[in-house]
Structure formats: structure tokens, C-alpha cells
PDB file of N, CA and C in Angstrom:
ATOM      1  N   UNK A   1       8.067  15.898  -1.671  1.00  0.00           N
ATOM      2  CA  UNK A   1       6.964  15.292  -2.375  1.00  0.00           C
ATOM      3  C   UNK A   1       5.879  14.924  -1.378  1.00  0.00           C
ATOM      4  N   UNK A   2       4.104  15.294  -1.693  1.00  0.00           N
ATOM      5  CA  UNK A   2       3.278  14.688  -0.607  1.00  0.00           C
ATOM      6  C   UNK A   2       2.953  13.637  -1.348  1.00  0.00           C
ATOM      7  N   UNK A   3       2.797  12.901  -0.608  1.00  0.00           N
ATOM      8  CA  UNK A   3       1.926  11.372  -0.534  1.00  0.00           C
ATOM      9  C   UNK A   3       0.623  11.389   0.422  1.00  0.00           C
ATOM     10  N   UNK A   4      -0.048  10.798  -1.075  1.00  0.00           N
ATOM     11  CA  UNK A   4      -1.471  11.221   0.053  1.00  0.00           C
ATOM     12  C   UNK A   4      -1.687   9.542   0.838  1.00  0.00           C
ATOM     13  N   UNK A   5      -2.143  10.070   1.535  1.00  0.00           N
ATOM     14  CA  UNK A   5      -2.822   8.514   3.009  1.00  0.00           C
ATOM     15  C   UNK A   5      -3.942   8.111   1.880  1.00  0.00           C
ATOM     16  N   UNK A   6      -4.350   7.012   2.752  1.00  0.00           N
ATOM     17  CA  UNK A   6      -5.209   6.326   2.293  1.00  0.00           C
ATOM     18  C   UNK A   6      -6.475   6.929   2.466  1.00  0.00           C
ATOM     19  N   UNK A   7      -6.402   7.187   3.817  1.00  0.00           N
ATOM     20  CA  UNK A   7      -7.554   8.391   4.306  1.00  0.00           C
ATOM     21  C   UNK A   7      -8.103   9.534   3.270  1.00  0.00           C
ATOM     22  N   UNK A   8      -6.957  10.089   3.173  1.00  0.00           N
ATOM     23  CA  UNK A   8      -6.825  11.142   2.020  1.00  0.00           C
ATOM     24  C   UNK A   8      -7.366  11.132   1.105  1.00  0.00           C
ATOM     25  N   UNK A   9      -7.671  10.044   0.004  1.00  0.00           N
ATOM     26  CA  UNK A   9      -7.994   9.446  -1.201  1.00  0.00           C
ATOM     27  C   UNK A   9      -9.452   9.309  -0.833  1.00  0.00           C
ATOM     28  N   UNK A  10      -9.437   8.644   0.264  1.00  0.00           N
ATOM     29  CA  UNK A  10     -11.000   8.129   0.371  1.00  0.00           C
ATOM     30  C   UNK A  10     -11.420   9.006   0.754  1.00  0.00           C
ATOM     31  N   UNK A  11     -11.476  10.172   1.061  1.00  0.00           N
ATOM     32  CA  UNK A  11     -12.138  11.406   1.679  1.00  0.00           C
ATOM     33  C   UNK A  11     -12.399  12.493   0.505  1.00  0.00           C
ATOM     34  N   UNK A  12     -11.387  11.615  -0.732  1.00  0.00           N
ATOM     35  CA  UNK A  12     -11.655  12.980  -1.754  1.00  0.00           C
ATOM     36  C   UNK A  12     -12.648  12.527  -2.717  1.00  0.00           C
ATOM     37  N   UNK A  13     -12.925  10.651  -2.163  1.00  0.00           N
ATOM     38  CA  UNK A  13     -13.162  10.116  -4.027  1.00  0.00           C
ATOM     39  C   UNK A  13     -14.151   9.205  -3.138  1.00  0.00           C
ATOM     40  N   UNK A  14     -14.898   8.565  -4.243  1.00  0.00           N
ATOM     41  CA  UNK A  14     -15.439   7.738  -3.381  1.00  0.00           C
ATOM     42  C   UNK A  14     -15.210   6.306  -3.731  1.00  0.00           C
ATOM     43  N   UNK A  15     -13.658   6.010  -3.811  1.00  0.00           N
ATOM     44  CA  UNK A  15     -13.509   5.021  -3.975  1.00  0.00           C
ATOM     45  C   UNK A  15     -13.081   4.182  -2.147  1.00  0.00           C
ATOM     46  N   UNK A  16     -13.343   3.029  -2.575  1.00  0.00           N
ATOM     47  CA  UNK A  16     -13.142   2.389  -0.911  1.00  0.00           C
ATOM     48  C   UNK A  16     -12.156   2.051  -1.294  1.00  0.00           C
ATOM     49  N   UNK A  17     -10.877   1.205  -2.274  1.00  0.00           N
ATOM     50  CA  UNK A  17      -9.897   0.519  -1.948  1.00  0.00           C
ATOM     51  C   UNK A  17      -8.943   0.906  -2.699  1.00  0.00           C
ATOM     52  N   UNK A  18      -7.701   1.078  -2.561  1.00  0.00           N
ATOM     53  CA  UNK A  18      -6.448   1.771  -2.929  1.00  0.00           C
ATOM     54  C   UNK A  18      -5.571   0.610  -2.883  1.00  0.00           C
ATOM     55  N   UNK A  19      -4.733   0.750  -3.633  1.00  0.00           N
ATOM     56  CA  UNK A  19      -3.830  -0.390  -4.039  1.00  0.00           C
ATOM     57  C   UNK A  19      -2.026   0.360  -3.788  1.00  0.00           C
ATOM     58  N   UNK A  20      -1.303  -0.123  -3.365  1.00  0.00           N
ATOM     59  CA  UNK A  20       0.369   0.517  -3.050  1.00  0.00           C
ATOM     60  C   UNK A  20       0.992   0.023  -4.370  1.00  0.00           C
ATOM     61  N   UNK A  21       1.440   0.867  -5.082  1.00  0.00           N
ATOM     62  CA  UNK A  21       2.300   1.017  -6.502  1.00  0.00           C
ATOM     63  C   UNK A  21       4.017   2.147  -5.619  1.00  0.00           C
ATOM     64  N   UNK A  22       4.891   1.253  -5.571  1.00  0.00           N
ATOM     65  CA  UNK A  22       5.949   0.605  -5.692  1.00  0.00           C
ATOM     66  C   UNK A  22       6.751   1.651  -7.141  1.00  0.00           C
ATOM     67  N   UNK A  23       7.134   3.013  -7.073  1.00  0.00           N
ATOM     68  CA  UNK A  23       7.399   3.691  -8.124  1.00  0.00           C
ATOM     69  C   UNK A  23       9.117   3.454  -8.542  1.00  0.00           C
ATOM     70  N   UNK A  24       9.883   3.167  -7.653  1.00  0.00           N
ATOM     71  CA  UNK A  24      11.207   3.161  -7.765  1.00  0.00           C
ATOM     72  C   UNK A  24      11.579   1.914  -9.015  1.00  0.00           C
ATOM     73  N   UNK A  25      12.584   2.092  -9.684  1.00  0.00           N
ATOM     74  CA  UNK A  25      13.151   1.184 -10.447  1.00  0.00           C
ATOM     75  C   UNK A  25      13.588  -0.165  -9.822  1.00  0.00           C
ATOM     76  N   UNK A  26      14.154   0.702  -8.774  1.00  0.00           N
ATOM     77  CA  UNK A  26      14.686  -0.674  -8.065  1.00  0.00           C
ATOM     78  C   UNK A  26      14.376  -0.550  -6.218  1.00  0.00           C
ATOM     79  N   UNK A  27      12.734  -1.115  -6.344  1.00  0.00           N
ATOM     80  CA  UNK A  27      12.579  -1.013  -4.839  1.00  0.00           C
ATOM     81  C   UNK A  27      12.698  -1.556  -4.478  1.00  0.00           C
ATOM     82  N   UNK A  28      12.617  -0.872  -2.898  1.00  0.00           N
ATOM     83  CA  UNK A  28      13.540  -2.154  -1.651  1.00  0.00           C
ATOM     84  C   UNK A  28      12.461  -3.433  -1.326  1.00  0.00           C
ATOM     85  N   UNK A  29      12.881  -4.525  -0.522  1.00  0.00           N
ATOM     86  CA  UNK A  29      12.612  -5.761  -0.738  1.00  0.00           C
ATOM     87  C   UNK A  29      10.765  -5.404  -0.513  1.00  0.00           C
ATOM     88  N   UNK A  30      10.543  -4.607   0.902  1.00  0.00           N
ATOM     89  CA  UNK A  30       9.507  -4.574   1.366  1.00  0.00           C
ATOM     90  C   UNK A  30       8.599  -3.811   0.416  1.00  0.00           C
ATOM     91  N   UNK A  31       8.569  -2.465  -0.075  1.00  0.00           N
ATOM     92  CA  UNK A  31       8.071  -2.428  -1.227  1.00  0.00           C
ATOM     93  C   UNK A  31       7.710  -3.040  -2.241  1.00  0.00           C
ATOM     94  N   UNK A  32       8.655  -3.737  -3.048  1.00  0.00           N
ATOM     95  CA  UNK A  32       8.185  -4.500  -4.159  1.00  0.00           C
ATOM     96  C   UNK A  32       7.290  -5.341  -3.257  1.00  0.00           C
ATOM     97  N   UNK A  33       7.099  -6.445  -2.325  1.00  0.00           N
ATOM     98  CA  UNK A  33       6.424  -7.129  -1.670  1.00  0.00           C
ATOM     99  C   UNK A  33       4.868  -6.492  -1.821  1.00  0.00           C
ATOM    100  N   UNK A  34       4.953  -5.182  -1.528  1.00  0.00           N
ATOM    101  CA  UNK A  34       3.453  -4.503  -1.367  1.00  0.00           C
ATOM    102  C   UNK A  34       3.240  -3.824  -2.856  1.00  0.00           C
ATOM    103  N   UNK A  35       4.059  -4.185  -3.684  1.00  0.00           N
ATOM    104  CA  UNK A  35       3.711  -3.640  -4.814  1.00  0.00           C
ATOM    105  C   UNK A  35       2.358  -4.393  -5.587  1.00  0.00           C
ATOM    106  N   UNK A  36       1.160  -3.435  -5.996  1.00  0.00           N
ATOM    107  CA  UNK A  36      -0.342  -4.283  -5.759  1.00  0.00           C
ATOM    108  C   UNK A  36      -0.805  -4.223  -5.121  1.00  0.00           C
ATOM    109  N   UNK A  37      -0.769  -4.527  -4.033  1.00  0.00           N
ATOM    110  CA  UNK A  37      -1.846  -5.016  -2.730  1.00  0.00           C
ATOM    111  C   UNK A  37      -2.728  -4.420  -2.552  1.00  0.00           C
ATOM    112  N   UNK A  38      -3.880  -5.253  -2.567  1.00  0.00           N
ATOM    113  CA  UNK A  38      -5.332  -3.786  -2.280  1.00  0.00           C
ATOM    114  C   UNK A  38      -5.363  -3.643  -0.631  1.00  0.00           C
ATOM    115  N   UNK A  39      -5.874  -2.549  -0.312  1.00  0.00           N
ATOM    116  CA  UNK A  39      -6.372  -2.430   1.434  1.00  0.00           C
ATOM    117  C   UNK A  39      -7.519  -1.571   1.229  1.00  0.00           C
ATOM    118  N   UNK A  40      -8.189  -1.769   2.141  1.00  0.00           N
ATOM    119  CA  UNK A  40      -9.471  -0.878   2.479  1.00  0.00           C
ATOM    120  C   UNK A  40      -9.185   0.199   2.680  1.00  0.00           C
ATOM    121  N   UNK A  41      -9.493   1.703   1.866  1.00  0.00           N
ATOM    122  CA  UNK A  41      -8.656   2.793   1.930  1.00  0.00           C
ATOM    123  C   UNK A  41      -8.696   3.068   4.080  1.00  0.00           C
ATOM    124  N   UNK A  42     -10.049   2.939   4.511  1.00  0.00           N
ATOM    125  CA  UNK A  42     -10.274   3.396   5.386  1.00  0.00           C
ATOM    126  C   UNK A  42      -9.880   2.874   6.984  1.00  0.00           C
ATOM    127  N   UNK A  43      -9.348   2.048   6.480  1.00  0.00           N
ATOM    128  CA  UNK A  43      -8.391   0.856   7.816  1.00  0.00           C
ATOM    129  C   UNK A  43      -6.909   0.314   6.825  1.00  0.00           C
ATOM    130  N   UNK A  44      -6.310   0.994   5.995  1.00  0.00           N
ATOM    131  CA  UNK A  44      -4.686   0.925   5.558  1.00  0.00           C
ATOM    132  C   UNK A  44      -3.978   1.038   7.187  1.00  0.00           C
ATOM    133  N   UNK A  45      -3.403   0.148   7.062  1.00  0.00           N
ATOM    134  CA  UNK A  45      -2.511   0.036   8.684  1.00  0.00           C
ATOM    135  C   UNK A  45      -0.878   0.702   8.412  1.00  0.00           C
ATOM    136  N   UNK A  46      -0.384   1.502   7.110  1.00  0.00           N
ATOM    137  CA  UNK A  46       0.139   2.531   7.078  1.00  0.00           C
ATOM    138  C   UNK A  46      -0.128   3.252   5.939  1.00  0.00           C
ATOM    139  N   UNK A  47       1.057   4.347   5.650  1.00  0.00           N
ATOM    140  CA  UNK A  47       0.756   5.313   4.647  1.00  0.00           C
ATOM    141  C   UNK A  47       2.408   5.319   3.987  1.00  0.00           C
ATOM    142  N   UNK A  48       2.214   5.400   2.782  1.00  0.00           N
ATOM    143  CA  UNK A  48       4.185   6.147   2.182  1.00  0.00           C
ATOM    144  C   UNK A  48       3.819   7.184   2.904  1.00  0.00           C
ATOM    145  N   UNK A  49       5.808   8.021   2.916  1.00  0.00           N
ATOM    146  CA  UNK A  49       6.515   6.843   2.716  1.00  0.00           C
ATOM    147  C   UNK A  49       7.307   6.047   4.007  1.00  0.00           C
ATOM    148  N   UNK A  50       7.494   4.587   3.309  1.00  0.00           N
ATOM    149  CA  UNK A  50       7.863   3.952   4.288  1.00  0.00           C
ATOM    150  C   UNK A  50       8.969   4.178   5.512  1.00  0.00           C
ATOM    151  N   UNK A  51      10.353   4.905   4.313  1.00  0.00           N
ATOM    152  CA  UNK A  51      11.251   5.216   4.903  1.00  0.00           C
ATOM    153  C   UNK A  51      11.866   6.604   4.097  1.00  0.00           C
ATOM    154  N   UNK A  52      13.176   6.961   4.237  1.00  0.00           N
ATOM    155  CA  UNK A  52      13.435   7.817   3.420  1.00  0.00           C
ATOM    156  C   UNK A  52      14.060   7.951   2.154  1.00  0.00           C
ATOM    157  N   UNK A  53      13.399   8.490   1.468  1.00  0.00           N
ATOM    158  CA  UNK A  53      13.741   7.739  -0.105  1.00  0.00           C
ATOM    159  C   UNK A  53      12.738   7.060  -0.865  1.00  0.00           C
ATOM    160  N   UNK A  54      11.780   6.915   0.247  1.00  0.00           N
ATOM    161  CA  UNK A  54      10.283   5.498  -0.684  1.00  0.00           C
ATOM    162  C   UNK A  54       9.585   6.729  -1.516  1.00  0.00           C
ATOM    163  N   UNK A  55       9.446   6.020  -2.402  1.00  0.00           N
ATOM    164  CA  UNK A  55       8.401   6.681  -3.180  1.00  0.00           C
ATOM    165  C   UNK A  55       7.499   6.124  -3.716  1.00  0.00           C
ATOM    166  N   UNK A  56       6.993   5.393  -3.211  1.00  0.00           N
ATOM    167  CA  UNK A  56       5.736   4.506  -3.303  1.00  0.00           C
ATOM    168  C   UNK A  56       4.357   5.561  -3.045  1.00  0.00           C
ATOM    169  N   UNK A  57       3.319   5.024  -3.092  1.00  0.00           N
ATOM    170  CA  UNK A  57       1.906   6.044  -3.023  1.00  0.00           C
ATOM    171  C   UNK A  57       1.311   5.089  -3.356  1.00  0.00           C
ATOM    172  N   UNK A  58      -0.184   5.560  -3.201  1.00  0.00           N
ATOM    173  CA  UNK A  58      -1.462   4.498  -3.244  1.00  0.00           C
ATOM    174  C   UNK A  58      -2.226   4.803  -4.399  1.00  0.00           C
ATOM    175  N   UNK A  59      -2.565   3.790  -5.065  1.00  0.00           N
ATOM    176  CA  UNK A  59      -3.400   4.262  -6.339  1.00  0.00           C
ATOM    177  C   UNK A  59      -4.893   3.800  -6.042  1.00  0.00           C
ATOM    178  N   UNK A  60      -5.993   4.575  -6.414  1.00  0.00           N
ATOM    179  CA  UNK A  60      -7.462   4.478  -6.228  1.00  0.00           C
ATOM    180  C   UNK A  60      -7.691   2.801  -7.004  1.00  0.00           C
ATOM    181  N   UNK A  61      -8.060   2.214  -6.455  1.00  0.00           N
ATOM    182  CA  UNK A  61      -8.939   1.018  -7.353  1.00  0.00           C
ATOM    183  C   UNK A  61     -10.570   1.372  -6.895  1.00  0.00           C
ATOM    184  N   UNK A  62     -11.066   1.032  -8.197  1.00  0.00           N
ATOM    185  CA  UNK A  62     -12.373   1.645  -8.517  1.00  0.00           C
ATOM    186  C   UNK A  62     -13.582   0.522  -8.539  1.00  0.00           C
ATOM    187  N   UNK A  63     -14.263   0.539  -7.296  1.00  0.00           N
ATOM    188  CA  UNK A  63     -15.078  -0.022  -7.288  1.00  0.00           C
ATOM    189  C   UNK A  63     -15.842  -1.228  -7.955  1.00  0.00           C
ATOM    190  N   UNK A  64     -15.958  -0.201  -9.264  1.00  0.00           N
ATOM    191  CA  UNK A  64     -16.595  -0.935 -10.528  1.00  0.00           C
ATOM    192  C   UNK A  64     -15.469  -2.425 -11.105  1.00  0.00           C
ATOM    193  N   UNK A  65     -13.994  -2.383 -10.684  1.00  0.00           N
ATOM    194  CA  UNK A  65     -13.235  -2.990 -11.493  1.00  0.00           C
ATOM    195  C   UNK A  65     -13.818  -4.443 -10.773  1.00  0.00           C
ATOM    196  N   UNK A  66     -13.473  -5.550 -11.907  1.00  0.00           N
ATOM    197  CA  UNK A  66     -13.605  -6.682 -11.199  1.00  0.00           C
ATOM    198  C   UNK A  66     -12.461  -7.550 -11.401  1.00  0.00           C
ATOM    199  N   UNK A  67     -12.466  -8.356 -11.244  1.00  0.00           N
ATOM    200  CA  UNK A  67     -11.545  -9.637 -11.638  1.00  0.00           C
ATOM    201  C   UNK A  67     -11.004 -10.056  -9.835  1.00  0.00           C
ATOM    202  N   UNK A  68      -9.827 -10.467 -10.165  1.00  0.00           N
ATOM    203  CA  UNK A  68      -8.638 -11.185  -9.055  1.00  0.00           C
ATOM    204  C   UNK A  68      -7.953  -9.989  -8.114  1.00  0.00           C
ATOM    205  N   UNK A  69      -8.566 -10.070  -6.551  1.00  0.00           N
ATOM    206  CA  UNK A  69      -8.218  -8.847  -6.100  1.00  0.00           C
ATOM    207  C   UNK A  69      -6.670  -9.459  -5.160  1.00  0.00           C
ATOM    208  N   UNK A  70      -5.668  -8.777  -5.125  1.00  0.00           N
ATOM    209  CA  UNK A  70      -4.506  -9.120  -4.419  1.00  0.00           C
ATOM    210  C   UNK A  70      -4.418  -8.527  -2.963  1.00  0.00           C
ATOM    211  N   UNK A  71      -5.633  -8.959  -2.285  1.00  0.00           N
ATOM    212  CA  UNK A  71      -5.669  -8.202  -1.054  1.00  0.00           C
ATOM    213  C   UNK A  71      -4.256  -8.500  -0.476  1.00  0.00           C
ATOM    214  N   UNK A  72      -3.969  -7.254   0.721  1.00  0.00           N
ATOM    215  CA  UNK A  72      -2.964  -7.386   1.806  1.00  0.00           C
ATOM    216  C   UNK A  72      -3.092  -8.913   2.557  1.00  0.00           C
ATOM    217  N   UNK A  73      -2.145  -9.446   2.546  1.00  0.00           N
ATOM    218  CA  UNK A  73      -1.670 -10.363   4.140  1.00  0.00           C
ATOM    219  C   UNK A  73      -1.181 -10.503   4.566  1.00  0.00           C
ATOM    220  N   UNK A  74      -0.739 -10.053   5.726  1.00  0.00           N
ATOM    221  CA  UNK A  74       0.361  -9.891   7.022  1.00  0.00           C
ATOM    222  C   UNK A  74       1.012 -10.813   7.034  1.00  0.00           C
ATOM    223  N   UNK A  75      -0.188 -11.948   6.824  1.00  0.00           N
ATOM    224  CA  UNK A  75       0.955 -13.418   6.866  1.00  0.00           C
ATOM    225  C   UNK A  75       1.179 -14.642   5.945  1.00  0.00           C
ATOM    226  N   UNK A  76       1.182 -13.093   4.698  1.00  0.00           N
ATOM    227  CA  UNK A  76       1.448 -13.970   3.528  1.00  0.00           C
ATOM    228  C   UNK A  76       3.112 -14.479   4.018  1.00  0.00           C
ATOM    229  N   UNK A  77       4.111 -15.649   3.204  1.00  0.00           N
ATOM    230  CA  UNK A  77       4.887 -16.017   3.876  1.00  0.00           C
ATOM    231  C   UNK A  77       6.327 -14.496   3.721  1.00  0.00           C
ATOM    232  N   UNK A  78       7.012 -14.283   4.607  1.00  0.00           N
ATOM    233  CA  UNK A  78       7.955 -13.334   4.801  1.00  0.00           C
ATOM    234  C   UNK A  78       7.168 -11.766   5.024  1.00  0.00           C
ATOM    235  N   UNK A  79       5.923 -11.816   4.925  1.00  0.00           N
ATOM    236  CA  UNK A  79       5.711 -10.388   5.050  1.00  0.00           C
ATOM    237  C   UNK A  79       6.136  -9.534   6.112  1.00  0.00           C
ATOM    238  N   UNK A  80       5.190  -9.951   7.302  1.00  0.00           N
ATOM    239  CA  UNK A  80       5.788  -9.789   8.763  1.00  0.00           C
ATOM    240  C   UNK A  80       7.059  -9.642   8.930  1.00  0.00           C
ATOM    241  N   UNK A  81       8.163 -10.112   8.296  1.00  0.00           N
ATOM    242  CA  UNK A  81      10.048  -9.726   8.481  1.00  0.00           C
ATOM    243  C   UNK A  81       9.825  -8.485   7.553  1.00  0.00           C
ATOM    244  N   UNK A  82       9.633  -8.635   6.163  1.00  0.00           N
ATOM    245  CA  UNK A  82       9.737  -7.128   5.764  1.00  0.00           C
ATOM    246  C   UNK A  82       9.417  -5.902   6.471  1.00  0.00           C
ATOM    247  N   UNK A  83       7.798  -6.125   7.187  1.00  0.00           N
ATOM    248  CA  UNK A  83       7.293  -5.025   7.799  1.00  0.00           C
ATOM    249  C   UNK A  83       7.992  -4.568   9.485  1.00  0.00           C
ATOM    250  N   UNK A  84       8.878  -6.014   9.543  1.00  0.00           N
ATOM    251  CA  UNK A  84       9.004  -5.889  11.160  1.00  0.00           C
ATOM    252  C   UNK A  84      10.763  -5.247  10.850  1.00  0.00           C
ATOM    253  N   UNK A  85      10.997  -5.237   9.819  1.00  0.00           N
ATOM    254  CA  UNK A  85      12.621  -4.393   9.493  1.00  0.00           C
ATOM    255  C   UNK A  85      12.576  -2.993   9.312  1.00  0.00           C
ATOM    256  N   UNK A  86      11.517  -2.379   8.972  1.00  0.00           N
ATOM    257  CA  UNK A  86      10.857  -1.118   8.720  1.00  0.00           C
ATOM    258  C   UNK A  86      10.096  -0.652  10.217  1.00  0.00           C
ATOM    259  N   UNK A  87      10.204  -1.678  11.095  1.00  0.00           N
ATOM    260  CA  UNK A  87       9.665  -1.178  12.656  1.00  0.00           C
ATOM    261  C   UNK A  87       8.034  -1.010  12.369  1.00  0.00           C
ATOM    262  N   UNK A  88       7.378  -1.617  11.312  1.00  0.00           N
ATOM    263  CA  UNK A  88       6.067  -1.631  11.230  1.00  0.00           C
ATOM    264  C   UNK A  88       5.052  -2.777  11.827  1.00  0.00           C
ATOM    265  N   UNK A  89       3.998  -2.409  12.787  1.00  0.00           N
ATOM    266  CA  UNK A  89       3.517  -3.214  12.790  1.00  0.00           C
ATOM    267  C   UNK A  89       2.610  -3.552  12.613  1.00  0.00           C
ATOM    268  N   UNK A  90       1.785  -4.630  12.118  1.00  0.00           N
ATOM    269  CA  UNK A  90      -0.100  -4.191  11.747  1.00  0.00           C
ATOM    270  C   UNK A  90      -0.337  -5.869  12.620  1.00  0.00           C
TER     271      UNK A  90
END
């Protein structure tokens, strides 16, 4: 299966921010965690999939939308252990 980068998306569309949708029934801790999260397509500090087996991917959020945005935070509380168990670091 490809998974496109964040890069990817933003190079095809002209949307700036992509959101990580979390496809598994039962995803692992760090996934569901990023399930939502907006990032700036063009500075995402990774890409699915995480590990083997993720099937997570990034969905376009569209400019125009408004409301309550769930940006990324590294140091929302436990994030940093999820990302640092996956050997990720941002």
C-alpha cells in the first residue's frame, strides 16, 4: 500500500494542512494519540507508516474549513514516550 507524505499532498493540492487519520480498528497507543492532529503539510516531522502494519495516512484539511483546529504537540502530556517508543523524534 502507498501512503502519500505530507509533501506529497501539498505538492498535488493546494491545501497547506493535513490532518493523520488513524485507519485501524484497533490502533496502537501512538496512533490513536495522532489520530486528528493537524500539521503543516510542508514541515510534518514524519510520514505513515509508522511501523509495520500502520495504516494510518494523512487526510487534506481544506483551507476554507474553520472551527477548533487540533494542532500537533510534542508536548502535549505522554506524547514524546509514544513518539520516543517508535524511535521518533521531532
Amino acid at each position: 500500500m502507498a501512503f502519500p507524505s505530507a509533501k506529497q499532498i501539498r505538492a498535488n493540492t493546494t491545501c497547506r494542512r493535513v490532518a493523520w487519520s488513524s485507519c485501524l480498528d484497533h490502533p496502537s497507543p501512538l496512533c490513536d494519540a495522532l489520530d486528528g492532529k493537524v500539521f503543516l503539510a510542508k514541515t510534518a516531522p514524519f510520514d505513515p507508516p509508522l511501523f509495520d502494519g500502520c495504516e494510518c495516512t494523512w487526510m487534506e484539511v481544506g483551507d476554507d474549513e474553520v472551527g477548533d483546529v487540533d494542532w500537533f504537540d510534542p508536548d502535549e502530556p505522554g506524547m514524546r514516550a509514544l513518539l520516543a517508543e517508535r524511535g521518533i523524534r521531532v
